[in-house]
PDB file of N, CA and C in Angstrom:
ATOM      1  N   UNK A   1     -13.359   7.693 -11.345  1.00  0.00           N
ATOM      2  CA  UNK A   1     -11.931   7.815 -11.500  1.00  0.00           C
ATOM      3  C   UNK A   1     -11.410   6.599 -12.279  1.00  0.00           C
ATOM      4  N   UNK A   2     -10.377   6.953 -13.283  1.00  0.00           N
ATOM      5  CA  UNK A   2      -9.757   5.799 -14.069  1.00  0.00           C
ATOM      6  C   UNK A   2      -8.583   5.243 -13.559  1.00  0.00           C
ATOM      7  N   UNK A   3      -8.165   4.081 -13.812  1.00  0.00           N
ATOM      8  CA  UNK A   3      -7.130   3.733 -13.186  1.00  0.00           C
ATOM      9  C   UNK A   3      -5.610   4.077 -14.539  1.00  0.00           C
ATOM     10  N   UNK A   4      -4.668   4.570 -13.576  1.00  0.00           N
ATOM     11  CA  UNK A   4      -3.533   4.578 -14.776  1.00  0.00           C
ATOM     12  C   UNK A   4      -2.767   3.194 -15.289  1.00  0.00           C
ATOM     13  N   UNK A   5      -3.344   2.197 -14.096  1.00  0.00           N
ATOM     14  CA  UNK A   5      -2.275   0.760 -15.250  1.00  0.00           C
ATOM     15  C   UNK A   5      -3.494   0.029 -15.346  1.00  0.00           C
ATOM     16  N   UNK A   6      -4.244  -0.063 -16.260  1.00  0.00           N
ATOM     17  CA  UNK A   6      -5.551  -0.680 -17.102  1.00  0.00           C
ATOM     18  C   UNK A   6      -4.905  -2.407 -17.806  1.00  0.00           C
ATOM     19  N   UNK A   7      -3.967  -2.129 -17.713  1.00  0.00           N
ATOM     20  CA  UNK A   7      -3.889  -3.296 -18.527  1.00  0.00           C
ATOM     21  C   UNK A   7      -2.634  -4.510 -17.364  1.00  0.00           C
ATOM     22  N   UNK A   8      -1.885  -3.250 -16.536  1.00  0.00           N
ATOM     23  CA  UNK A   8      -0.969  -4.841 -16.005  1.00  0.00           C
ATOM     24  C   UNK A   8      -1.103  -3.880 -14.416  1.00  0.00           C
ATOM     25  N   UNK A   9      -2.030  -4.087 -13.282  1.00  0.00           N
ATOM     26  CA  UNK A   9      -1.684  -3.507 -11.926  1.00  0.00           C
ATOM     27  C   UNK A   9      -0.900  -4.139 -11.375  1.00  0.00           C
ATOM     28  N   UNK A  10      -0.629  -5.659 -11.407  1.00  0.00           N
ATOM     29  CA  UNK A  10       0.477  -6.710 -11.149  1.00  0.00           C
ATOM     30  C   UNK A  10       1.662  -5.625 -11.017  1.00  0.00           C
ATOM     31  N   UNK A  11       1.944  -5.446 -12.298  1.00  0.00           N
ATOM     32  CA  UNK A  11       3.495  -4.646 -12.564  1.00  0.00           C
ATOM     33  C   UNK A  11       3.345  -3.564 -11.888  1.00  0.00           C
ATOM     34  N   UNK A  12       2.293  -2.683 -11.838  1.00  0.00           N
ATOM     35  CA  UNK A  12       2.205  -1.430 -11.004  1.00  0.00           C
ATOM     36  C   UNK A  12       2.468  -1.549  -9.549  1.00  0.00           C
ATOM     37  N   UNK A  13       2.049  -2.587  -9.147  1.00  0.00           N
ATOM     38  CA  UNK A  13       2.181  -3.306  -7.887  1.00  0.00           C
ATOM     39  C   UNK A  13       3.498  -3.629  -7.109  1.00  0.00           C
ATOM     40  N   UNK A  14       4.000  -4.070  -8.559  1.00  0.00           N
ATOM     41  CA  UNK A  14       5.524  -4.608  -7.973  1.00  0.00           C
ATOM     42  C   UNK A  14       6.242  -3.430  -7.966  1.00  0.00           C
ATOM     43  N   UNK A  15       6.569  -2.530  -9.148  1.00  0.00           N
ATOM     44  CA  UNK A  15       7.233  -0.883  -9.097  1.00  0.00           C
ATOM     45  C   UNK A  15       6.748  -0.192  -8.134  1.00  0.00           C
ATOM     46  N   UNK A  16       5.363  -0.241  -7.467  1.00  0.00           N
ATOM     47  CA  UNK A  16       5.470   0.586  -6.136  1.00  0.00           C
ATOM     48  C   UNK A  16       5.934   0.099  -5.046  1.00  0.00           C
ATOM     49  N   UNK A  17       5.856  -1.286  -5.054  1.00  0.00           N
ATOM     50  CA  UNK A  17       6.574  -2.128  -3.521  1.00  0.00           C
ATOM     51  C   UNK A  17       8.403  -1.771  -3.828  1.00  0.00           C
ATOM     52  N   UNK A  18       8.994  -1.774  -5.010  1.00  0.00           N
ATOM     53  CA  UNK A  18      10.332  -1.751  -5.298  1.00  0.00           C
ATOM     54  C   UNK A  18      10.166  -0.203  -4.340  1.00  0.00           C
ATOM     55  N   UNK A  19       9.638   0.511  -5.084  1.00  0.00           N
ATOM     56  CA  UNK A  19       9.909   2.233  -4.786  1.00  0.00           C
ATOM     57  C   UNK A  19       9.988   2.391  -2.564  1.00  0.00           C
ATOM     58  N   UNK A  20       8.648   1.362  -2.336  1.00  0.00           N
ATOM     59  CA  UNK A  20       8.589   1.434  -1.145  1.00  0.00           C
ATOM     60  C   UNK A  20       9.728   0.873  -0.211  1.00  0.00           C
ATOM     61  N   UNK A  21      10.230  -0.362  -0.674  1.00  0.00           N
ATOM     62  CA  UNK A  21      11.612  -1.018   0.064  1.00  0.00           C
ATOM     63  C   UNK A  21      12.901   0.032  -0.509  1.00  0.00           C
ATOM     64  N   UNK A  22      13.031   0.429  -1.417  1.00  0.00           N
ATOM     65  CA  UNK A  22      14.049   1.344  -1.339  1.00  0.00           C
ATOM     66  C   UNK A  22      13.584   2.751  -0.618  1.00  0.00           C
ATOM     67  N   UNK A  23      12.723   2.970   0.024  1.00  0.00           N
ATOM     68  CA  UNK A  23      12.634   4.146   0.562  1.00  0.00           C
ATOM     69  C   UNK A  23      12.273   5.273   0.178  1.00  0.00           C
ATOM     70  N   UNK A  24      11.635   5.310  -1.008  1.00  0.00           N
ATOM     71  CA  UNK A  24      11.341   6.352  -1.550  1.00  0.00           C
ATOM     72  C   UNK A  24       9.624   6.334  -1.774  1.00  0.00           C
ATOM     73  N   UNK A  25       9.167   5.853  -0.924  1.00  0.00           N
ATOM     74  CA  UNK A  25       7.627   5.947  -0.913  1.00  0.00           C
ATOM     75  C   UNK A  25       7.518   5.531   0.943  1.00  0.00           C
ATOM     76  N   UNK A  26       6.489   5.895   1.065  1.00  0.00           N
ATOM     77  CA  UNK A  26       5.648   5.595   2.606  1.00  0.00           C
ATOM     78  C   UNK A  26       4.392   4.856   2.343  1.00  0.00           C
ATOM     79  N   UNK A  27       4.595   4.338   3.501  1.00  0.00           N
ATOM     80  CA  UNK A  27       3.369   3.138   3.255  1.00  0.00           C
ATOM     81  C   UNK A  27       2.096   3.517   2.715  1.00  0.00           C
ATOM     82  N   UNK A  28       2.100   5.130   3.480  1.00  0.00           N
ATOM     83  CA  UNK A  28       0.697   6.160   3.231  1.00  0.00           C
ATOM     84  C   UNK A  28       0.660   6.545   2.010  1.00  0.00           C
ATOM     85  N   UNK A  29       1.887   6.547   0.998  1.00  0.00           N
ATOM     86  CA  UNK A  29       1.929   7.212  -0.088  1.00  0.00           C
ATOM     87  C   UNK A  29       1.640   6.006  -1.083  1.00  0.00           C
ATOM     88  N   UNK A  30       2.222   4.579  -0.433  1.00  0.00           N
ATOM     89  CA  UNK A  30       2.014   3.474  -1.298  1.00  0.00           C
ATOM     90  C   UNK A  30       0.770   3.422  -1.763  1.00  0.00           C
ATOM     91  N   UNK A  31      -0.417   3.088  -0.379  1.00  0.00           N
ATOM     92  CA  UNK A  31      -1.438   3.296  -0.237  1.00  0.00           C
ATOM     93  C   UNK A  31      -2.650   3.855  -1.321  1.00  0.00           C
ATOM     94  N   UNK A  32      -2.034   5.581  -1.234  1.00  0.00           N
ATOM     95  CA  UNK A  32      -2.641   6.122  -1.914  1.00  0.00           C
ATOM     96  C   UNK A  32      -2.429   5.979  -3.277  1.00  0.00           C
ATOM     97  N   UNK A  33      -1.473   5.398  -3.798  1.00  0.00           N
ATOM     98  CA  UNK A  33      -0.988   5.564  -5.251  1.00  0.00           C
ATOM     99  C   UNK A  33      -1.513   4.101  -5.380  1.00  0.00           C
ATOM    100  N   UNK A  34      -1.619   3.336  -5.204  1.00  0.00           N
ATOM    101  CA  UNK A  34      -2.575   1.974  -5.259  1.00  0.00           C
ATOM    102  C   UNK A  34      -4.075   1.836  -5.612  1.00  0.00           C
ATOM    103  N   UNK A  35      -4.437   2.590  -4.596  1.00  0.00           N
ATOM    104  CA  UNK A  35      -5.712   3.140  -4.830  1.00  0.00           C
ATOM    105  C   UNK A  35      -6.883   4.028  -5.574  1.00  0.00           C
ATOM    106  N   UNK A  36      -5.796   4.790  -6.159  1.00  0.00           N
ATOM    107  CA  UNK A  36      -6.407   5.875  -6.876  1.00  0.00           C
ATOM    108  C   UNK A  36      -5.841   5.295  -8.088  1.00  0.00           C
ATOM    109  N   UNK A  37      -4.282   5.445  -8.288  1.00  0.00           N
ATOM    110  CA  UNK A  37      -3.476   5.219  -9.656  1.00  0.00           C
ATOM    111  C   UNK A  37      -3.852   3.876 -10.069  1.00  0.00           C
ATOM    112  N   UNK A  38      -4.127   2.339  -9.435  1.00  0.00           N
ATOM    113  CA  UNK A  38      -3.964   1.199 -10.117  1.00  0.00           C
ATOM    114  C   UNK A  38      -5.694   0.718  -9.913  1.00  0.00           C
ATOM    115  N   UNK A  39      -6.151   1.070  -8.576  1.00  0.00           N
ATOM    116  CA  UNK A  39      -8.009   0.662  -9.090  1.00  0.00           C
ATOM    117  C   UNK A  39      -8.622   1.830  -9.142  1.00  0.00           C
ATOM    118  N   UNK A  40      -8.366   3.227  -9.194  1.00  0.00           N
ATOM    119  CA  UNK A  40      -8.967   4.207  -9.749  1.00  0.00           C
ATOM    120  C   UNK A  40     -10.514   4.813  -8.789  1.00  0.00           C
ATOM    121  N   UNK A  41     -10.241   4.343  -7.224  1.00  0.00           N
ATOM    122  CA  UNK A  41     -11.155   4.410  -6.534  1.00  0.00           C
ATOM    123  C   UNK A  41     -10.753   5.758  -5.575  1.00  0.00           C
ATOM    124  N   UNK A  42     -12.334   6.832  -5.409  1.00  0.00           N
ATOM    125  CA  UNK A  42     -12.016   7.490  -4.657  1.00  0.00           C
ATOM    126  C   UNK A  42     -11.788   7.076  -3.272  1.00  0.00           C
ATOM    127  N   UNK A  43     -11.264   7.887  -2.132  1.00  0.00           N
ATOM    128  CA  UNK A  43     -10.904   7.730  -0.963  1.00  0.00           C
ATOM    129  C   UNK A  43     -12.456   7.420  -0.617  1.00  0.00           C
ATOM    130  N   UNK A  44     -13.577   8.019  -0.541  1.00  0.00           N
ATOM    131  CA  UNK A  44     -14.972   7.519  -0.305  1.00  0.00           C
ATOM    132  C   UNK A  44     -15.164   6.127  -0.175  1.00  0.00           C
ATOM    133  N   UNK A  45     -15.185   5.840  -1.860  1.00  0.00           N
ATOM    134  CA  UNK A  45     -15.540   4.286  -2.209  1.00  0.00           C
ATOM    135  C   UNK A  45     -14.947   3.720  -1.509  1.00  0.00           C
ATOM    136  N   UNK A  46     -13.089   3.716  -1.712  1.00  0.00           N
ATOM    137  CA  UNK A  46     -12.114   2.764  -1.122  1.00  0.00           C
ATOM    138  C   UNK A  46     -12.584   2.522   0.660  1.00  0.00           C
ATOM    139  N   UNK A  47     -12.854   3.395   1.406  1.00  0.00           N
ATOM    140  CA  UNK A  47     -12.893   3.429   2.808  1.00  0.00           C
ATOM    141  C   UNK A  47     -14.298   2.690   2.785  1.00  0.00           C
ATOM    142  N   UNK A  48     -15.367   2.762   2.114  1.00  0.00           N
ATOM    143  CA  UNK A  48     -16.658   2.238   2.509  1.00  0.00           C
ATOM    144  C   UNK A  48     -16.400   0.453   1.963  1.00  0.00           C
ATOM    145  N   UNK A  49     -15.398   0.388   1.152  1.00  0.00           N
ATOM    146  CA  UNK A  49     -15.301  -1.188   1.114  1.00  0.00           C
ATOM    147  C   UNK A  49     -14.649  -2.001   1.930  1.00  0.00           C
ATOM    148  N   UNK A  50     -13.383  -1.160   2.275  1.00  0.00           N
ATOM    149  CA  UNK A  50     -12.704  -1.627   3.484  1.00  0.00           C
ATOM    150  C   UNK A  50     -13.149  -2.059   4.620  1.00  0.00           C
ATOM    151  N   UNK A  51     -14.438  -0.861   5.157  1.00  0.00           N
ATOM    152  CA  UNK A  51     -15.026  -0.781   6.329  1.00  0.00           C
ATOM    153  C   UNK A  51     -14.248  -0.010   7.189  1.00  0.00           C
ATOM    154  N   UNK A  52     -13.537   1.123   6.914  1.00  0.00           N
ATOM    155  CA  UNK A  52     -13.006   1.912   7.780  1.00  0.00           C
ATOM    156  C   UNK A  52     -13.481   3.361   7.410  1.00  0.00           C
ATOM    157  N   UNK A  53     -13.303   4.480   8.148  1.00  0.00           N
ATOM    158  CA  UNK A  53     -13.954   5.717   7.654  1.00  0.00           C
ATOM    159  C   UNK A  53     -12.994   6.795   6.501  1.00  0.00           C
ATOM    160  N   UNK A  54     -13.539   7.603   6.123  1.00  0.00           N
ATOM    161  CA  UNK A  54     -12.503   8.108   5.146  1.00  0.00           C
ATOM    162  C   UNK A  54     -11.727   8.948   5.874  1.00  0.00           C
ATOM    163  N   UNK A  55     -11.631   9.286   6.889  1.00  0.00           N
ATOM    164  CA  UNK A  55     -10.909  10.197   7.653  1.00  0.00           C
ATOM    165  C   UNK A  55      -9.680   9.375   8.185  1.00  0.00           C
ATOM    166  N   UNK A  56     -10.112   7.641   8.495  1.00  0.00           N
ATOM    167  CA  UNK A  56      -8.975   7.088   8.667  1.00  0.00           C
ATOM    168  C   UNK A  56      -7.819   6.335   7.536  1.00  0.00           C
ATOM    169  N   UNK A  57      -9.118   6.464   6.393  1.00  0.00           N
ATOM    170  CA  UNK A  57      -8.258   5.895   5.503  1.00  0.00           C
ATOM    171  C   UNK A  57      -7.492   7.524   4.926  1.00  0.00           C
ATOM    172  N   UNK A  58      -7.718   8.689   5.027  1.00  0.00           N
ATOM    173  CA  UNK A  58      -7.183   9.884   4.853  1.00  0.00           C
ATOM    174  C   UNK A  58      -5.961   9.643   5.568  1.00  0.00           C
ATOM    175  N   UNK A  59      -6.231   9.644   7.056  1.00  0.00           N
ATOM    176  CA  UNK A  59      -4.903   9.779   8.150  1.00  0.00           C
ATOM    177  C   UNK A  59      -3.732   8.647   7.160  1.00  0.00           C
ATOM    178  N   UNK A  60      -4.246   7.287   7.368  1.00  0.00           N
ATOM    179  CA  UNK A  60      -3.155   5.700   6.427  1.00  0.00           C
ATOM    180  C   UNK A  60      -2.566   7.087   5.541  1.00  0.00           C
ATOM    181  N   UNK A  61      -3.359   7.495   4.276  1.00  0.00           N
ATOM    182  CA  UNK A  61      -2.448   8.217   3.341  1.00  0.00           C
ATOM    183  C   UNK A  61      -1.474   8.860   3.322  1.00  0.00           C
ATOM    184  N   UNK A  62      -1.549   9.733   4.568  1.00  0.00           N
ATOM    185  CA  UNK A  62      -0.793  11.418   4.976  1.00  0.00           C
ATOM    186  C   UNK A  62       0.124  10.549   5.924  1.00  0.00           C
ATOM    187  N   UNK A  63       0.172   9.507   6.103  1.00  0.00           N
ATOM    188  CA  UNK A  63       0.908   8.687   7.285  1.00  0.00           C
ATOM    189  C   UNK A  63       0.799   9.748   8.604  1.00  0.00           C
ATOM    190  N   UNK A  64       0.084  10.247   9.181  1.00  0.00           N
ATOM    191  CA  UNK A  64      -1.254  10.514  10.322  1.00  0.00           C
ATOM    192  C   UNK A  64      -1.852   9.695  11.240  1.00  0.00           C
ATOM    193  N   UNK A  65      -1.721  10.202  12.339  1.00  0.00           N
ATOM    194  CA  UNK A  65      -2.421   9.623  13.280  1.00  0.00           C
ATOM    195  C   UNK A  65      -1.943   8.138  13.844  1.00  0.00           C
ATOM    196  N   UNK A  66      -2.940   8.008  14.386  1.00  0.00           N
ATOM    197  CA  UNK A  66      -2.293   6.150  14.871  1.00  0.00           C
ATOM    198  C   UNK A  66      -2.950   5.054  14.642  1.00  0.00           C
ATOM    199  N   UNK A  67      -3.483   4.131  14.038  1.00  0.00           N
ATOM    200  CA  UNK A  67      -4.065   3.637  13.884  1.00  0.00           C
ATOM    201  C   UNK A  67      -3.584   2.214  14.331  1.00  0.00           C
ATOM    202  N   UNK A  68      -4.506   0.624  14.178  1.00  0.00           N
ATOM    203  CA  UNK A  68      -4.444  -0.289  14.704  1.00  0.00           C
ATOM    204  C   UNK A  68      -3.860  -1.098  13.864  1.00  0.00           C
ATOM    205  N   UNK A  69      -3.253  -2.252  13.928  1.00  0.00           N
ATOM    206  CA  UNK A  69      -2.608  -3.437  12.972  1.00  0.00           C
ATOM    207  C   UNK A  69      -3.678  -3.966  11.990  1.00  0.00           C
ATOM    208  N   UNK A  70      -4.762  -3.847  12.637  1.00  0.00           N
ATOM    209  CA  UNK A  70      -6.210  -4.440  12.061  1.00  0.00           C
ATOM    210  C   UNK A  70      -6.815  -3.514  10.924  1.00  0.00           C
ATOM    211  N   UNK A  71      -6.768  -2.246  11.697  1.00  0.00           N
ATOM    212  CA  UNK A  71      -6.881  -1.410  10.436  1.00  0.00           C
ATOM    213  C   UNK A  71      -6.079  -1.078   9.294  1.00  0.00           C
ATOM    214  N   UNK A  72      -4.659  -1.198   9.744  1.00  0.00           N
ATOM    215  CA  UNK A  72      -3.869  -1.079   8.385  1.00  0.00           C
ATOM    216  C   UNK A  72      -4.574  -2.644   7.768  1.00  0.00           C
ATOM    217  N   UNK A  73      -4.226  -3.599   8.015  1.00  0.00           N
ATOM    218  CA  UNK A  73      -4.252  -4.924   7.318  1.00  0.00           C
ATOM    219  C   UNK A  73      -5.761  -4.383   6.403  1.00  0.00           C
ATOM    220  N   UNK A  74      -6.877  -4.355   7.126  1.00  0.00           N
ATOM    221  CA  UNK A  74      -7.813  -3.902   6.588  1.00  0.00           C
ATOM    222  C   UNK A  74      -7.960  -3.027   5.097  1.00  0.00           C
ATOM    223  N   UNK A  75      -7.016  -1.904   5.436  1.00  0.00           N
ATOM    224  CA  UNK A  75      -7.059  -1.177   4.271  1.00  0.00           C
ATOM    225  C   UNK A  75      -5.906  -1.892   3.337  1.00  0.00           C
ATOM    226  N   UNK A  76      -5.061  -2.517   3.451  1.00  0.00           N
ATOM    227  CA  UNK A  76      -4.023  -3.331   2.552  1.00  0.00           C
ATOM    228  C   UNK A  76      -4.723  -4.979   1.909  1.00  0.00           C
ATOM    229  N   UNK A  77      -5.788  -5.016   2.662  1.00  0.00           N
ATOM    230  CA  UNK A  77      -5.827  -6.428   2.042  1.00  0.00           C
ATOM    231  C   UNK A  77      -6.319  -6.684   0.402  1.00  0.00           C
ATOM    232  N   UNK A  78      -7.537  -5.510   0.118  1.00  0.00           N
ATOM    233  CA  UNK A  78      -7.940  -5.833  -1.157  1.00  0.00           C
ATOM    234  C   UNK A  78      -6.825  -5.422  -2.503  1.00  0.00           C
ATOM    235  N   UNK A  79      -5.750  -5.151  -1.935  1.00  0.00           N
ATOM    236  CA  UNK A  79      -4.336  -4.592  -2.890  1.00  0.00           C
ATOM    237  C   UNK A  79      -3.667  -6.105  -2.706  1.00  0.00           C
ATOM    238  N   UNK A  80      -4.281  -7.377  -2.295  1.00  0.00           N
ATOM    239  CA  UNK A  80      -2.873  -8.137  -1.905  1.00  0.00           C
ATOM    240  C   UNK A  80      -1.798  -8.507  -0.786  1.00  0.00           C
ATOM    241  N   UNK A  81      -2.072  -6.880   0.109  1.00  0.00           N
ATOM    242  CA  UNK A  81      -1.064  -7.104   1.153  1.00  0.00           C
ATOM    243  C   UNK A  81      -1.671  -6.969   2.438  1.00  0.00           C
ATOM    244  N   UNK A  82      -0.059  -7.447   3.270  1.00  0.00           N
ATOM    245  CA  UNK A  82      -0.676  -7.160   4.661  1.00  0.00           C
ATOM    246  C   UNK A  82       0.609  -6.719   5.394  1.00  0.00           C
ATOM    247  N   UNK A  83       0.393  -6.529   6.738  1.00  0.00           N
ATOM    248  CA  UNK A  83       1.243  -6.047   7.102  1.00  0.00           C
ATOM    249  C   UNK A  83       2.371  -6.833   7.693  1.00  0.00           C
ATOM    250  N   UNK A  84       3.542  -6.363   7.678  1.00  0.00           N
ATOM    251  CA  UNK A  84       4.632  -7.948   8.575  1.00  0.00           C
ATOM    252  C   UNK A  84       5.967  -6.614   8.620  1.00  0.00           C
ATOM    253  N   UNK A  85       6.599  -7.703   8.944  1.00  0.00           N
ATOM    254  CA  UNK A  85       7.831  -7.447   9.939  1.00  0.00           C
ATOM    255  C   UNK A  85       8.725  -7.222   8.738  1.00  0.00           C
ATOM    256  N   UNK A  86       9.859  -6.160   8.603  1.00  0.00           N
ATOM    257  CA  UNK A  86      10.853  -6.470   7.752  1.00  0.00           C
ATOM    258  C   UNK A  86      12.167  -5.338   8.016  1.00  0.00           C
ATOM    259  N   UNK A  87      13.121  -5.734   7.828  1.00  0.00           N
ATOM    260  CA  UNK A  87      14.181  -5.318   8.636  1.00  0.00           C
ATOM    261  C   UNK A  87      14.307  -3.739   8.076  1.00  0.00           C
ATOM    262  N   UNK A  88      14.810  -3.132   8.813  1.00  0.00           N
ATOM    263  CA  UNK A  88      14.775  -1.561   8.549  1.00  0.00           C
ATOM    264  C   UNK A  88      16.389  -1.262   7.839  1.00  0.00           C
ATOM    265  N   UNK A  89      17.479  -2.219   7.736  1.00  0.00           N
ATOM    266  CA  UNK A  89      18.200  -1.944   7.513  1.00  0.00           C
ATOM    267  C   UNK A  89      18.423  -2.836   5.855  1.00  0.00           C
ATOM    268  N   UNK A  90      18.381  -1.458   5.142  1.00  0.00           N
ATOM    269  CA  UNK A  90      18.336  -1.983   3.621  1.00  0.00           C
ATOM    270  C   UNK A  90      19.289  -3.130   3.177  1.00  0.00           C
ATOM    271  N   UNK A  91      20.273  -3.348   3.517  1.00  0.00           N
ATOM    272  CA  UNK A  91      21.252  -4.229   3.010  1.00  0.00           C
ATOM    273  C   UNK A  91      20.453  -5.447   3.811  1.00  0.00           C
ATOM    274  N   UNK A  92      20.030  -5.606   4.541  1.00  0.00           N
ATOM    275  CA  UNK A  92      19.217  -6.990   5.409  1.00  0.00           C
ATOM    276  C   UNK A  92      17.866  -7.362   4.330  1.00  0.00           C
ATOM    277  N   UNK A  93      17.211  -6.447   4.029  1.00  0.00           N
ATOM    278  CA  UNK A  93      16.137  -6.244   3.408  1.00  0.00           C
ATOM    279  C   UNK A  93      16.412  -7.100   2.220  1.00  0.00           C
ATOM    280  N   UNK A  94      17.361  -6.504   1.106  1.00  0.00           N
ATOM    281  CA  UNK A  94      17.786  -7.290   0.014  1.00  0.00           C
ATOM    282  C   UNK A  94      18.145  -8.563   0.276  1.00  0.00           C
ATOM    283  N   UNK A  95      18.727  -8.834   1.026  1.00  0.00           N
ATOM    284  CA  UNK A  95      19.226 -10.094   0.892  1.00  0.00           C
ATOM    285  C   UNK A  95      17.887 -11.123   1.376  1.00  0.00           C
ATOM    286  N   UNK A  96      16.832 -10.345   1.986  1.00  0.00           N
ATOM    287  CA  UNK A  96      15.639 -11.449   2.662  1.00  0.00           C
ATOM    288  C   UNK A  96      14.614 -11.029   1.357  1.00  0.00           C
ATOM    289  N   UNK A  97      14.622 -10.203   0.584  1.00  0.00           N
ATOM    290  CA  UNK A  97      14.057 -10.413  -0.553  1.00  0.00           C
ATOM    291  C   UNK A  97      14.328 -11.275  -2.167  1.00  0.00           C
ATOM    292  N   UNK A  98      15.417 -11.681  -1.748  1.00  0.00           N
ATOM    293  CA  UNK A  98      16.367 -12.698  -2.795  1.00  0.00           C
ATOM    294  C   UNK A  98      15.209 -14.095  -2.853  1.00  0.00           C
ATOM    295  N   UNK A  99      14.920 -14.262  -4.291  1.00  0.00           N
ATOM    296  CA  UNK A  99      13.703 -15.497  -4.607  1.00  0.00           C
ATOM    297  C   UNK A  99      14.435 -16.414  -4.015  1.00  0.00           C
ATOM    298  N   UNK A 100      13.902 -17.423  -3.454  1.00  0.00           N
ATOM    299  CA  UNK A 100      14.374 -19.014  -3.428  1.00  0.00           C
ATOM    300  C   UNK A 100      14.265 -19.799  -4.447  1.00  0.00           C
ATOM    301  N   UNK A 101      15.209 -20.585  -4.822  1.00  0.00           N
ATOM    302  CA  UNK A 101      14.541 -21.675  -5.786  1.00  0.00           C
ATOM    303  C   UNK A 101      14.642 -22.698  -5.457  1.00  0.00           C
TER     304      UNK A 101
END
């Protein structure tokens, strides 16, 4: 599988986290569009590097099932992320995403 941003996943990275804090993606959907769209890895590969099974990294996608803090972090770490706390109420959100300088 090829990846669709070959040249900047950085930027792909940041347009799916934008899409995800405004609400228009799920973590499961982030996930999957990370994975396939920016490193071009099947659900197979991706789950056997992680160390989780593909059925759980299936469930993460479909946002399914229940899984552990350990296992999300697990499947988020080789993208960069992890998991944390952040306010559910969008106007809070923006303002705790404002850069510092």
């Amino acid at each position: 599988m090829r990846s669709r941003y070959p040249d900047d996943p950085e930027a792909a990275l940041v347009a799916l986290l934008r899409k995800l804090y405004a609400g228009d993606l799920t973590e499961g959907q982030l996930l999957r569009s990370l994975r396939r769209d920016v490193l071009g890895l099947s659900q197979t590969r991706y789950a056997e590097m992680v160390g989780i099974s593909r059925r759980t990294l299936s469930d993460l996608e479909r946002d399914t099932g229940s899984v552990t803090l350990e296992v999300m972090n697990r499947a988020f770490k080789p993208l960069g992320l992890e998991v944390s706390l952040v306010p559910r109420k969008r106007s809070l959100l923006k303002q705790a995403l404002i850069p510092i300088e």
